[in-house]
Protein backbone atom coordinates (compact mmCIF):
# COMPACT_ATOMS: atom_id res chain seq x y z
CA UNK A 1 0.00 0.00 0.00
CA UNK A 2 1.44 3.35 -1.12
CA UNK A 3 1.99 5.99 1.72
CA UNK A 4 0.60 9.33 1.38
CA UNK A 5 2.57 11.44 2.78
CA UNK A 6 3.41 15.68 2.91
CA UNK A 7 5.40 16.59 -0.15
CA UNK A 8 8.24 18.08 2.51
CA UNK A 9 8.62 13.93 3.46
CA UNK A 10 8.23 12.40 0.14
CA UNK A 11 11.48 14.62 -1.00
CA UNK A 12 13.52 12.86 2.06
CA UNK A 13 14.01 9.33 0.37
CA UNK A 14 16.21 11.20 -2.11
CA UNK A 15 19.56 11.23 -1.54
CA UNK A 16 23.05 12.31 -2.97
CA UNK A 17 24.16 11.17 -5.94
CA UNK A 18 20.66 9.43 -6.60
CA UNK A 19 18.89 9.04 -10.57
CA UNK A 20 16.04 11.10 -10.52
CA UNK A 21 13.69 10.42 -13.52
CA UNK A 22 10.68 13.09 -14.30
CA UNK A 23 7.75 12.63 -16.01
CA UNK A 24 5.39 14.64 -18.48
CA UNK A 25 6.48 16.76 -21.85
CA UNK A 26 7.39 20.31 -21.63
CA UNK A 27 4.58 22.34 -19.79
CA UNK A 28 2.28 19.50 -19.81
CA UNK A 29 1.75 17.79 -16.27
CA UNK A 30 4.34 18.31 -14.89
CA UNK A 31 4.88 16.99 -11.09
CA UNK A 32 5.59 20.65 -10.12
CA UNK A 33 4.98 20.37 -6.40
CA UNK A 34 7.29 17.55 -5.88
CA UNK A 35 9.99 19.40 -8.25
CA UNK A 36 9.70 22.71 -6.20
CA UNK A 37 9.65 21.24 -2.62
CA UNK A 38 12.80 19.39 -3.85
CA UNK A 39 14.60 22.15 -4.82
CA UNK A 40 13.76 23.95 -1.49
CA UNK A 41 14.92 20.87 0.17
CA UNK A 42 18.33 21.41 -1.16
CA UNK A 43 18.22 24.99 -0.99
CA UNK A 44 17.69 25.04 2.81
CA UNK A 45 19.89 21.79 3.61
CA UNK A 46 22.18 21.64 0.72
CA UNK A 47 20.84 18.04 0.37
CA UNK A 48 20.47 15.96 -2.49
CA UNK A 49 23.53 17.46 -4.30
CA UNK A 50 25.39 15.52 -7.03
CA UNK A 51 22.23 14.27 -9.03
CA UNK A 52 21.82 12.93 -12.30
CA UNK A 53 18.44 13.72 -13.77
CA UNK A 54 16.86 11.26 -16.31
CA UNK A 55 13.90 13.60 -18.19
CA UNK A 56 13.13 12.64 -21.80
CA UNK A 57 10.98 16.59 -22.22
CA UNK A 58 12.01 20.14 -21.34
CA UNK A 59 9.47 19.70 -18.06
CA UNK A 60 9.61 23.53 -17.61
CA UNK A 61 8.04 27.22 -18.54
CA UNK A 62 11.01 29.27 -19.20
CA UNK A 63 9.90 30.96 -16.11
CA UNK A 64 11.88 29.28 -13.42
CA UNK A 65 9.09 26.16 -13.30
CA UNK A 66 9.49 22.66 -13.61
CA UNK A 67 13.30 21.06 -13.52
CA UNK A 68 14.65 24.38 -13.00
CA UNK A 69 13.87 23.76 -9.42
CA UNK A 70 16.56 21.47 -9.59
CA UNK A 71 18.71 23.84 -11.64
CA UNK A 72 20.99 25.21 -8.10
CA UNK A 73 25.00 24.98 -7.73
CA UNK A 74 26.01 21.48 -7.06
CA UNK A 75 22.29 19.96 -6.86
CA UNK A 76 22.97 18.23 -10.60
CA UNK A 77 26.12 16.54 -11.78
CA UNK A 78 24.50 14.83 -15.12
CA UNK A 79 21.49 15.71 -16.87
CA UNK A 80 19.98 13.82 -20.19
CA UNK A 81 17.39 14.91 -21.93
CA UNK A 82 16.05 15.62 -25.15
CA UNK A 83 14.94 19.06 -25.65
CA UNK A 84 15.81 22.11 -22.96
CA UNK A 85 14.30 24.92 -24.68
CA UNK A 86 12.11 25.36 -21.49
CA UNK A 87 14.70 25.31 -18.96
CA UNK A 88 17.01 28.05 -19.85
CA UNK A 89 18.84 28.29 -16.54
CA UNK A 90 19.91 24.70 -17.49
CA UNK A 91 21.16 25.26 -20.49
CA UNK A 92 23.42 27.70 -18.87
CA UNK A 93 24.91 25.24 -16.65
CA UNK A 94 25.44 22.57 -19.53
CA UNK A 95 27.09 25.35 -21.61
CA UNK A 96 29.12 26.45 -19.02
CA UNK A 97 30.45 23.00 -18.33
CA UNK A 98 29.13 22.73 -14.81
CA UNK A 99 27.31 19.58 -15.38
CA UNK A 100 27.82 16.65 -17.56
CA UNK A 101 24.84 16.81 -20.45
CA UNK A 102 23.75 14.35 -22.78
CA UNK A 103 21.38 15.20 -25.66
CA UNK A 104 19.05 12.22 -27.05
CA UNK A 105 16.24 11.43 -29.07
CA UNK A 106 13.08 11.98 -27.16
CA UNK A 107 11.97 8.86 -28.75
CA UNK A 108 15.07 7.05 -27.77
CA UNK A 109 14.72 8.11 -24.09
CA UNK A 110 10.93 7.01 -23.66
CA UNK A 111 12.08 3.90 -25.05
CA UNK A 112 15.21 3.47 -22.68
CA UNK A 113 12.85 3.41 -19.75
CA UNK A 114 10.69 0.82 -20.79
CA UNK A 115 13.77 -1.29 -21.45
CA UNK A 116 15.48 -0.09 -18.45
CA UNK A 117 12.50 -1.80 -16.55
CA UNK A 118 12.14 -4.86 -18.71
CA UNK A 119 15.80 -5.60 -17.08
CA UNK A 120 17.42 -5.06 -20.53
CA UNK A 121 20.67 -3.75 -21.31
CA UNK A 122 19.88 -0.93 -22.63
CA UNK A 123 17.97 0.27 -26.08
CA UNK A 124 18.99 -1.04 -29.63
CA UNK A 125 17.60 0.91 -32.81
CA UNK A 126 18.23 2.93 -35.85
CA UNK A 127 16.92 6.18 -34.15
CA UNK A 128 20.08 8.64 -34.36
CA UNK A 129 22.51 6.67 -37.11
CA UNK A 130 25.08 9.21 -38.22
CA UNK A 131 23.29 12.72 -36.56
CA UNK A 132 25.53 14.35 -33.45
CA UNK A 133 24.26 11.23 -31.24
CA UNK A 134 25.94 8.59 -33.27
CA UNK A 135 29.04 7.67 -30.89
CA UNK A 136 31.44 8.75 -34.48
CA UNK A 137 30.69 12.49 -34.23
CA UNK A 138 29.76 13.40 -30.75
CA UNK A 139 27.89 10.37 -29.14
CA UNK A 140 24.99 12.36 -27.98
CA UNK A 141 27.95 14.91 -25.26
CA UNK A 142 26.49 18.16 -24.98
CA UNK A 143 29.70 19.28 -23.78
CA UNK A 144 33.41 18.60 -23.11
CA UNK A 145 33.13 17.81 -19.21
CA UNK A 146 30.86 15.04 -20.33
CA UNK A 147 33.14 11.87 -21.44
CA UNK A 148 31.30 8.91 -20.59
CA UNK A 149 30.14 7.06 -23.51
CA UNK A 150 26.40 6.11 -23.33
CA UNK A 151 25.59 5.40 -26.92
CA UNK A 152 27.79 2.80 -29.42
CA UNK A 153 27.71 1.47 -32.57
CA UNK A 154 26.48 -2.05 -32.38
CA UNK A 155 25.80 -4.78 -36.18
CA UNK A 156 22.93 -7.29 -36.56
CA UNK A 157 22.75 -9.11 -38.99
CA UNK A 158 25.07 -7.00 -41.39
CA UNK A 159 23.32 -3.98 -40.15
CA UNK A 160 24.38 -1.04 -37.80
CA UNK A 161 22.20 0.10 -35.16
CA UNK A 162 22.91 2.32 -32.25
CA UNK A 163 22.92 1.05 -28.66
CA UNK A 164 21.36 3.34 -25.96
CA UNK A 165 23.13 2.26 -22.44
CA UNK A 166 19.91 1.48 -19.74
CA UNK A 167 19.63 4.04 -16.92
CA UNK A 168 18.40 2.69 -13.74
CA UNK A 169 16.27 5.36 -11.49
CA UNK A 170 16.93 5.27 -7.63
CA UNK A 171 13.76 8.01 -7.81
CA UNK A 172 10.61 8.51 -10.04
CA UNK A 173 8.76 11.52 -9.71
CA UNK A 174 5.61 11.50 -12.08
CA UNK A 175 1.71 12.48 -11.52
CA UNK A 176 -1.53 11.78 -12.09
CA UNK A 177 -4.93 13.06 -11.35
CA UNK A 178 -6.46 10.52 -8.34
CA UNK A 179 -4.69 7.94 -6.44
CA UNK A 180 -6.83 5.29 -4.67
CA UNK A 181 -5.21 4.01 -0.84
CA UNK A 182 -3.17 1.82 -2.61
CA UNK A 183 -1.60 3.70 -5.04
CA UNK A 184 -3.37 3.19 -8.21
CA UNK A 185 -3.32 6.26 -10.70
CA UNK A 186 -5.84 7.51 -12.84
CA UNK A 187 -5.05 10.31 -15.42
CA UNK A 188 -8.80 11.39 -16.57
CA UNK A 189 -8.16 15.43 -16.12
CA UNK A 190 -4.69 14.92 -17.55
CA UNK A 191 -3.96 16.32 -20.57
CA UNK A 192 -1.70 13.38 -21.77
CA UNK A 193 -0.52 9.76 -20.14
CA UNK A 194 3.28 10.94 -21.33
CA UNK A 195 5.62 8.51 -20.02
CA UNK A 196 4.22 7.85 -16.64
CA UNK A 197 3.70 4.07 -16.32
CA UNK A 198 7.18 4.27 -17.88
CA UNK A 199 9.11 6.47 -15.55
CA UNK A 200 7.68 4.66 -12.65
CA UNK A 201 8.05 0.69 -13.80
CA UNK A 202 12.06 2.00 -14.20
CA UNK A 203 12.13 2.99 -11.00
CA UNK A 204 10.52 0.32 -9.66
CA UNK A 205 12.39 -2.48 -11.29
CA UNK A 206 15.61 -0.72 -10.82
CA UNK A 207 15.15 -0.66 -6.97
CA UNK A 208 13.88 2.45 -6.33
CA UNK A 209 10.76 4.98 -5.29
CA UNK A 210 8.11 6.18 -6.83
CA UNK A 211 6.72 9.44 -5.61
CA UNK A 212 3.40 10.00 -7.64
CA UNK A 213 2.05 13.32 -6.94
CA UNK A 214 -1.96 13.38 -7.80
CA UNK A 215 -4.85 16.19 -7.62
CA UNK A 216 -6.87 13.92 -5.08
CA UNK A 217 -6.92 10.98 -2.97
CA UNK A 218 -9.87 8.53 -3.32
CA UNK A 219 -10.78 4.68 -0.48
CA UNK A 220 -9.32 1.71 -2.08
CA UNK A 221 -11.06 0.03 -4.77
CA UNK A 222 -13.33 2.82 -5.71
CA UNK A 223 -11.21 3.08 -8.82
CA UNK A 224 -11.96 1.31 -12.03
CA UNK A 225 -9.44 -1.24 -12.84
CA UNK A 226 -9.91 -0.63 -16.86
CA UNK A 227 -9.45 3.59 -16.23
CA UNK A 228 -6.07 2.58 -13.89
CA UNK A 229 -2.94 4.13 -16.13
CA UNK A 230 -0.50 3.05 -13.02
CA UNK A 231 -0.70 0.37 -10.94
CA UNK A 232 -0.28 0.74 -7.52
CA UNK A 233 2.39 -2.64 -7.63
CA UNK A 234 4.82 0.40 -8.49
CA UNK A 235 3.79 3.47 -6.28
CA UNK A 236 5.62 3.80 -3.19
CA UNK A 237 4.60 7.32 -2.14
CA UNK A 238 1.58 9.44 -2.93
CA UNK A 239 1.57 13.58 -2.65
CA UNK A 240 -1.77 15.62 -3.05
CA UNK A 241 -1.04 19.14 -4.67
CA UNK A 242 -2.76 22.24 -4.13
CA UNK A 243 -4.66 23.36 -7.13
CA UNK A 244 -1.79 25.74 -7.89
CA UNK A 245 0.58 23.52 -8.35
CA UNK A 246 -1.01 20.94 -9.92
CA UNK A 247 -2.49 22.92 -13.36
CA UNK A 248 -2.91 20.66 -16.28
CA UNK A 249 -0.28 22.57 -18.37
CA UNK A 250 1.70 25.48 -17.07
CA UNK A 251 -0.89 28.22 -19.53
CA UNK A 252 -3.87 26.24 -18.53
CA UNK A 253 -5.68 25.29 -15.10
CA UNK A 254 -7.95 23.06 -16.80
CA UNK A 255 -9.57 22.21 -20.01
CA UNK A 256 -12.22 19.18 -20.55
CA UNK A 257 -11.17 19.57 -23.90
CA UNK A 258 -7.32 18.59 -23.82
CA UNK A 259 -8.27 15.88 -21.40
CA UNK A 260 -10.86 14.48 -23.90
CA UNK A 261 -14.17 15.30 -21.37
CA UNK A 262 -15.66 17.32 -24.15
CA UNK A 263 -15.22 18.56 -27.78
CA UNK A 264 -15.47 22.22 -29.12
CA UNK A 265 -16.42 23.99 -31.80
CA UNK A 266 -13.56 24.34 -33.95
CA UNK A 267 -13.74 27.55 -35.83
CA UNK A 268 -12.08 26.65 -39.40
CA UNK A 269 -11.94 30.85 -40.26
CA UNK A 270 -8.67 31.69 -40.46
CA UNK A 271 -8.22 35.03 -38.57
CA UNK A 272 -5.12 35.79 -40.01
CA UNK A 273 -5.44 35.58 -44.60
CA UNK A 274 -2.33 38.00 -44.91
CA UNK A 275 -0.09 36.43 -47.79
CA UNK A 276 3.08 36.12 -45.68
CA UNK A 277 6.37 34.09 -46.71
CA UNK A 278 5.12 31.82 -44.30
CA UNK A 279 1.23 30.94 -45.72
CA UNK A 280 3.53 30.66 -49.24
CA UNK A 281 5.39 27.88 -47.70
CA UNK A 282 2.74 26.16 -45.79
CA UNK A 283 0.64 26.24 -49.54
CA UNK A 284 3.73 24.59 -51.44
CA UNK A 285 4.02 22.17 -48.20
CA UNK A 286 0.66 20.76 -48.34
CA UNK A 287 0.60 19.93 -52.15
CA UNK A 288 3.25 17.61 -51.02
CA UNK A 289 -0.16 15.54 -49.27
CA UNK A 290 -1.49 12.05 -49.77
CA UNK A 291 -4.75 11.24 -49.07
CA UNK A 292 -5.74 10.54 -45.32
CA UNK A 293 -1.83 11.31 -44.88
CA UNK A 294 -1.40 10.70 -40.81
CA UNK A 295 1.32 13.60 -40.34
CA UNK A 296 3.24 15.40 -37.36
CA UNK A 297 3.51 19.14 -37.42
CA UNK A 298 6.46 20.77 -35.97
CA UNK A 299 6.40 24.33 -34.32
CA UNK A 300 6.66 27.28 -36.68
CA UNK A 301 5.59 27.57 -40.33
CA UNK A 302 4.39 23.41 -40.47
CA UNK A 303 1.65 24.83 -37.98
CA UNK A 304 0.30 26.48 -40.63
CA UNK A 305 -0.33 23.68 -42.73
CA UNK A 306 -4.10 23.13 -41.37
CA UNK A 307 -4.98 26.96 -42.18
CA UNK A 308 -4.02 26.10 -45.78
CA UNK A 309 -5.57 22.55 -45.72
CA UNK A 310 -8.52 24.13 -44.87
CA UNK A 311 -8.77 26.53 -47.19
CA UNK A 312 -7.71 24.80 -50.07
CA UNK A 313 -9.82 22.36 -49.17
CA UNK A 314 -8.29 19.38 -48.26
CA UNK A 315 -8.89 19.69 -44.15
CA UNK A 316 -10.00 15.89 -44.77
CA UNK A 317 -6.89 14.50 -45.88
CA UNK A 318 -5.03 15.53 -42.68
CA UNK A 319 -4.74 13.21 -39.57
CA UNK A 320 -2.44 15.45 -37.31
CA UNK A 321 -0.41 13.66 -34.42
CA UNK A 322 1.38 14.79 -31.46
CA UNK A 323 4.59 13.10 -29.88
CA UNK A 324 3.43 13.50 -26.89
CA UNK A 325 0.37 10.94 -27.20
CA UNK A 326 -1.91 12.67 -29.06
CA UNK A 327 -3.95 11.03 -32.46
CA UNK A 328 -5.76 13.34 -34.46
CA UNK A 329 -7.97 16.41 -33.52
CA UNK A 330 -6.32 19.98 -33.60
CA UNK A 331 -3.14 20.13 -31.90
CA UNK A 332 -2.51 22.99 -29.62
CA UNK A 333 0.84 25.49 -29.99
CA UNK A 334 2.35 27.60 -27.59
CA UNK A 335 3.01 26.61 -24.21
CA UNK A 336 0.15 24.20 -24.11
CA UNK A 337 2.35 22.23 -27.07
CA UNK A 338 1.67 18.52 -27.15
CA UNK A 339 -1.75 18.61 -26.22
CA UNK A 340 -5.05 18.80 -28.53
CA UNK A 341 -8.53 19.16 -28.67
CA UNK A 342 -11.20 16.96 -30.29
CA UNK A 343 -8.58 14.02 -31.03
CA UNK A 344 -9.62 10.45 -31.73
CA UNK A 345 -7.04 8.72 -29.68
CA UNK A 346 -4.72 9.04 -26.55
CA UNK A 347 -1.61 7.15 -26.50
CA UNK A 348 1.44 7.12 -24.20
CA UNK A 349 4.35 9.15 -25.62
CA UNK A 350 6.60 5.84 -25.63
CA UNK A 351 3.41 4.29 -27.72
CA UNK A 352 3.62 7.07 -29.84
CA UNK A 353 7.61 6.60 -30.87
CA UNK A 354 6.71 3.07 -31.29
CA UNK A 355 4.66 3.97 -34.29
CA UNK A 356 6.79 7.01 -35.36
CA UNK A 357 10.14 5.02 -35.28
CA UNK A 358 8.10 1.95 -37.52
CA UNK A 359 7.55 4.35 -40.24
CA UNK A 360 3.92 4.83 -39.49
CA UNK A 361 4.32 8.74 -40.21
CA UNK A 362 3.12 9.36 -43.92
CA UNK A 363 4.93 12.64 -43.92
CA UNK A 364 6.35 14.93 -41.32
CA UNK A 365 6.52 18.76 -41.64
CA UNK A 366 9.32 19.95 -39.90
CA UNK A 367 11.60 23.49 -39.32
CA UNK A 368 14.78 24.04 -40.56
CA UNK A 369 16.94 26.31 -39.03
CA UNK A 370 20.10 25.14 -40.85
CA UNK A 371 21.11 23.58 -44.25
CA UNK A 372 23.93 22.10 -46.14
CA UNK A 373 24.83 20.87 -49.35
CA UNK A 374 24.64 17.61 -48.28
CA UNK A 375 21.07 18.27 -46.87
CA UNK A 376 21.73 18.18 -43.36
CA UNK A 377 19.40 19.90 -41.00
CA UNK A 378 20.41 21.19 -37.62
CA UNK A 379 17.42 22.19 -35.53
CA UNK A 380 19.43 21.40 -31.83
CA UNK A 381 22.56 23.73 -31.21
CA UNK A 382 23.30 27.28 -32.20
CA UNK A 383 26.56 28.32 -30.31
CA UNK A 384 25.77 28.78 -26.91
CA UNK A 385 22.04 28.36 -27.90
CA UNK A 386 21.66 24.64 -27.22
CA UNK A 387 17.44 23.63 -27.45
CA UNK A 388 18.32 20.11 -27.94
CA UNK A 389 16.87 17.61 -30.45
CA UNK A 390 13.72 16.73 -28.73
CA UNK A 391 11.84 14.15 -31.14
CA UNK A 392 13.14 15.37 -34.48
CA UNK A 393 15.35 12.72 -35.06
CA UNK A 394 12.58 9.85 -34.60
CA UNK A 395 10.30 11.97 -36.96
CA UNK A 396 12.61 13.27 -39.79
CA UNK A 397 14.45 9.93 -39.53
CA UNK A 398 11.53 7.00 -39.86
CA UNK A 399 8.67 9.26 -41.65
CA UNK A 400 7.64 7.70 -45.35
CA UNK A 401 8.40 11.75 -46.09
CA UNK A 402 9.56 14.60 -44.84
CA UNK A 403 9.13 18.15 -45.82
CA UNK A 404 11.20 20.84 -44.29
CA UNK A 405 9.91 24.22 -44.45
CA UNK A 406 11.43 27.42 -43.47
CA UNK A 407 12.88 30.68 -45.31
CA UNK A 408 15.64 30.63 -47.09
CA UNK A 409 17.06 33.61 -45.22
CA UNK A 410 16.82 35.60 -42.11
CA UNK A 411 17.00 38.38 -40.36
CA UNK A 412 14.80 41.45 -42.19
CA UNK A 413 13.59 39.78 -45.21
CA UNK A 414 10.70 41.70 -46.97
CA UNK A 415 8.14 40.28 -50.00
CA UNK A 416 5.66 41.72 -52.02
CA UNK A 417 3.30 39.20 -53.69
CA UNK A 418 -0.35 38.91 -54.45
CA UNK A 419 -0.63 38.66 -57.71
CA UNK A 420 0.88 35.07 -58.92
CA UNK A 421 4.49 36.83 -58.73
CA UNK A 422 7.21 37.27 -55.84
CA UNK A 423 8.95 40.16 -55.24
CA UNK A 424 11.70 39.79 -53.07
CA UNK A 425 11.74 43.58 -51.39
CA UNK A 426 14.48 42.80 -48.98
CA UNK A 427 16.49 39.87 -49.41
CA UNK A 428 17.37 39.24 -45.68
CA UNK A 429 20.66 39.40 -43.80
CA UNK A 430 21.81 35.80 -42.94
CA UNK A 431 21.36 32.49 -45.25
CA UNK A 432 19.65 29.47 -43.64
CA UNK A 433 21.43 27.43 -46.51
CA UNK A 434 25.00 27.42 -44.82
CA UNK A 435 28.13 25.45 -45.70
CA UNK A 436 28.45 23.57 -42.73
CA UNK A 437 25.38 22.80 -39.98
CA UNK A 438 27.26 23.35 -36.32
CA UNK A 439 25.18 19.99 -35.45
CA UNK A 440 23.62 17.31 -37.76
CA UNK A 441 20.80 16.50 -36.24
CA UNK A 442 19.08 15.03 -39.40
CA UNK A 443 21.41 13.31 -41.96
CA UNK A 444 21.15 13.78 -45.56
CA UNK A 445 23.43 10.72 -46.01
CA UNK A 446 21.20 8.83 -43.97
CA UNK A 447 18.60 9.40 -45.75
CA UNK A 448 19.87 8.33 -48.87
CA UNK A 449 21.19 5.52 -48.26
CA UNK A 450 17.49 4.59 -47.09
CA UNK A 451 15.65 6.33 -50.28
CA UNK A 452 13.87 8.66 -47.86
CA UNK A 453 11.88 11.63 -49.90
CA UNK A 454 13.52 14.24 -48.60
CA UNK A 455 11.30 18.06 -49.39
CA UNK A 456 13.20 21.43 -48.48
CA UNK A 457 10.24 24.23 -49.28
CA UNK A 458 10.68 27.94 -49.54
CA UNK A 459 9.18 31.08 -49.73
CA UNK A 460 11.11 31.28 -53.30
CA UNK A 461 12.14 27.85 -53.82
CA UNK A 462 12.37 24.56 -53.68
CA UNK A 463 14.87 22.16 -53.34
CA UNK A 464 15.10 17.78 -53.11
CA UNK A 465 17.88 15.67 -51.85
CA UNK A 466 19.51 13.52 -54.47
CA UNK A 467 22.29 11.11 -54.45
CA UNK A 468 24.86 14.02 -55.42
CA UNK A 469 23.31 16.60 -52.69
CA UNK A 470 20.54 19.19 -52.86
CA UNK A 471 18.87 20.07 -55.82
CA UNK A 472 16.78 22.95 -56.67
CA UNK A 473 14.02 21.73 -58.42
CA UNK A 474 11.87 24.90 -58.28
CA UNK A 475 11.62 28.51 -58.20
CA UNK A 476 9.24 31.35 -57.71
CA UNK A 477 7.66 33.12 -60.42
CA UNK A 478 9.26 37.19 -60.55
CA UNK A 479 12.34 35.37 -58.73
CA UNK A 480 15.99 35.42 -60.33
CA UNK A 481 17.52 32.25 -59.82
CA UNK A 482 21.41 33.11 -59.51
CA UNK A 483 20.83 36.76 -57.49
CA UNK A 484 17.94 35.57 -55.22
CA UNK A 485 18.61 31.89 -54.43
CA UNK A 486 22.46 30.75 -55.34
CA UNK A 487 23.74 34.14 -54.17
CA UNK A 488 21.91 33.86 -51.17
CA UNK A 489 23.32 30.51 -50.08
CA UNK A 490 26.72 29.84 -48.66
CA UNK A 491 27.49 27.23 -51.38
CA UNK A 492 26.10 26.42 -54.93
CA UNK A 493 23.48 24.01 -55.50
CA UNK A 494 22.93 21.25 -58.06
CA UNK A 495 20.20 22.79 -60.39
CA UNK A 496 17.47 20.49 -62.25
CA UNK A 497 17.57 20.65 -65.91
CA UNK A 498 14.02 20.70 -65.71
CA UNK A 499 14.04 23.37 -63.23
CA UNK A 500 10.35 24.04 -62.58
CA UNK A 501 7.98 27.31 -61.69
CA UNK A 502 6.54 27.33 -58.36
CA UNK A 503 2.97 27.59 -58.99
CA UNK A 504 1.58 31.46 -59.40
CA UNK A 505 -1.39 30.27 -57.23
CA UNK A 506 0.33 30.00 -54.43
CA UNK A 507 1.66 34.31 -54.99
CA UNK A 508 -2.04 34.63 -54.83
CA UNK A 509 -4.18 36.99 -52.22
CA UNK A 510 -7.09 34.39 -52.73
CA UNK A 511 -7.15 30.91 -50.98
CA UNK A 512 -5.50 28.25 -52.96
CA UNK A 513 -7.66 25.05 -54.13
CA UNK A 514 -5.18 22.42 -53.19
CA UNK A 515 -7.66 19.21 -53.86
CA UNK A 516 -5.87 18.75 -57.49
CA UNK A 517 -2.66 17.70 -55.91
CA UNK A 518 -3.97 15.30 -53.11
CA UNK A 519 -4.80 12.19 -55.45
């Protein structure tokens, strides 16, 4: 029977040097009340110090929430995670070099706790073959105090794979939304499952404590044994939270519709028809469709895909899904990212990869901050800048398709267009399309070799990977090939010898009919 205890005497079972793993996805439930009263501990006693923490999301706010209660001098000594755009403070430490970092696959990491508590060595799978995690370039070391090796190159069967090395927890620290009296956890005003039963069968199975911290506290065996989403076999210690420290993401108290308790009315009116570089590149995305194409959306112009779906008529041909669980419905952006309203399905976010990383993606849309000749991508480090890879590599790497979108350059780029024609007013200071990435975190060479369909789409162009490198395939009516896309790139690309015009519909004020090209 799990213990519920004060959050002040959950935190004492954690001790020096201990694993801690968190559950939850960036602001999504997050066990803040746990997290904080930990950091206090240490802040008043100057115990637990020398921690490594074990979080597969950037559990945080960029407002001093979530991990970065942990984030105090000498209360981490190793951190791995996937993505830490949320936690700024820590990527201050990492960059700094006062705590060992590793950077890996969000995918990878969901998937290393489940093996971690099947009593495996560790994970074995393509997820990360020659990007910064492969063990040949940097082996997943976010920086140079970091020197243990935790990912190798392993063969099967004539094949390489990479080996993830299992992490056993001493501590779990996840949430829920009721517990019963002997720990069982239902998740019904969650917002997602995550990694929960994950996190805490590591824990478990490795020796260690579960601290679950839950909304309310209900008798034993007033819970439904089908709605249970964590046994209480694995619970050690239950926490009730105050309703301010328990809100279902860090922007929202509570919604019935991201926990799936009700659907809205989705309003399909755009409320923003300007013709931007960005609704140019979400048009030229979307022809790129198949029908009933099941697709994940990354953050920036991909989320713009829908608007143009919708008006082009296609809306129908779009099943969106989340990494963090989520299976169609409308996906939400901002800092309730990874949850949705109206979807069809909930899974857990391990679930989730195990369907991305079989290639059950039709096409992803993702960003592209940087580009090579070789068509690598580097979305994860930017000089001192380090946001980490999050699940990018499990989408770009097992999706039937992917279609990077993003500007060609940066940095006070004007356009005129409207009417079929672009006018490239102001070019824009800095080139996306540079000689070298600083960090491959998708490989063009990868891809290649595995006859991927790779899509890089621009306001004015648009280019495919070939054997020989990238290609430009297209351009944009009004736009001068050499002075407005080869000048503008740090090297030269291979041109088509059919080089193509971008459609004019898509320089058009009125909404492009996109049914044509989804056949």
């Amino acid at each position: 029977m799990a213990l519920v205890e004060p959050v002040e005497t959950a935190v004492e079972c954690i001790e020096d040097g201990d694993t801690v793993g968190v559950g939850g996805f960036v602001a999504v439930g997050i066990p803040e009340y746990v997290l904080e009263a930990l950091g206090d501990r240490y802040a008043e006693s100057g115990e637990p110090g020398d921690l490594t923490l074990f979080h597969p999301a950037a559990e945080g706010d960029r407002q001093g929430s979530g991990i970065s209660h942990l984030v105090r001098d000498g209360m981490l000594e190793r951190v791995l995670g996937s993505h830490w755009g949320f936690v700024p403070d820590l990527i201050e430490k990492i960059v700094a070099g006062d705590v060992e970092a590793y950077n890996l696959p969000f995918g990878a990491m969901d998937h290393l706790l489940r093996d971690t508590a099947a009593g495996k060595p560790g994970t074995i799978t393509t997820v990360g073959l020659r990007t910064f995690v492969d063990p040949r370039q940097e082996g997943a070391k976010a920086n140079d105090v970091t020197t243990e090796d935790i990912v190798e190159v392993v063969s099967l069967d004539g094949e390489e794979y990479l080996f993830y090395h299992a992490q056993p927890l001493d501590v779990a620290l996840i949430r829920a939304t009721t517990a019963d009296e002997n720990g069982n956890l239902t998740m019904e005003r969650e917002a997602l499952t995550s990694n929960m039963l994950a996190t805490a069968q590591a824990a478990h199975n490795s020796g260690g404590t579960v601290i679950a911290q839950v909304e309310r506290v209900t008798e034993a065996g007033s819970l439904s044994a089908r709605d249970i989403d964590v046994p209480g076999v694995v619970v050690d210690t239950v926490v009730e939270a105050p309703d301010s420290h328990h809100m279902q993401t860090y922007g929202e108290e509570y919604s019935g519709a991201f926990s799936g308790e009700i659907r809205v009315p989705q309003d399909d009116t755009a409320t923003d028809t300007a013709l931007t570089e960005r609704r140019i590149i979400a048009r030229r995305a979307a022809m790129e469709l198949v029908p009933d194409a099941v697709v994940n959306l990354g953050v920036g112009v991909p989320e713009t895909i829908p608007v143009v779906a919708n008006e082009g008529n296609i809306s129908e041909e779009i099943i969106q899904t989340v990494e963090a669980g989520p299976i169609g419905g409308s996906p939400s952006g901002g800092i309730s990212f990874g949850t949705a309203v109206n979807h069809e399905a909930l899974v857990t976010s391990p679930e989730q990869f195990d369907f991305y990383d079989g290639g059950g993606l039709d096409i992803g849309y993702l960003g592209m901050a940087q580009v090579d000749a070789d068509g690598n991508i580097n979305v994860s480090r930017f000089g001192s800048q380090l946001p980490g890879c999050g699940g990018f590599i499990n989408i770009t790497q097992n999706a039937e398709k992917v279609v990077f979108c993003g500007t060609l350059t940066t940095g006070g780029m004007e356009i005129d267009a409207g009417d079929g024609t672009l006018d490239i007013v102001s070019g824009g200071g800095d080139t996306k399309f540079v000689d070298e990435v600083e960090q491959i975190t998708f490989s063009g060479d990868y891809a290649v070799e595995t006859d991927q369909p790779i899509v890089y789409v621009t306001e004015r162009a648009v280019f495919e990977l070939s054997d020989s490198g990238l290609v430009l395939t297209e351009v944009a009516p009004g736009v001068d090939v050499e002075t407005e896309v080869v000048d503008r790139m740090a090297f030269d690309p291979l041109v088509a010898d059919d080089l193509d015009t971008m459609n004019p519909a898509l320089f058009r004020e009125e909404p492009m009919d996109l049914t044509e090209y989804v056949t």
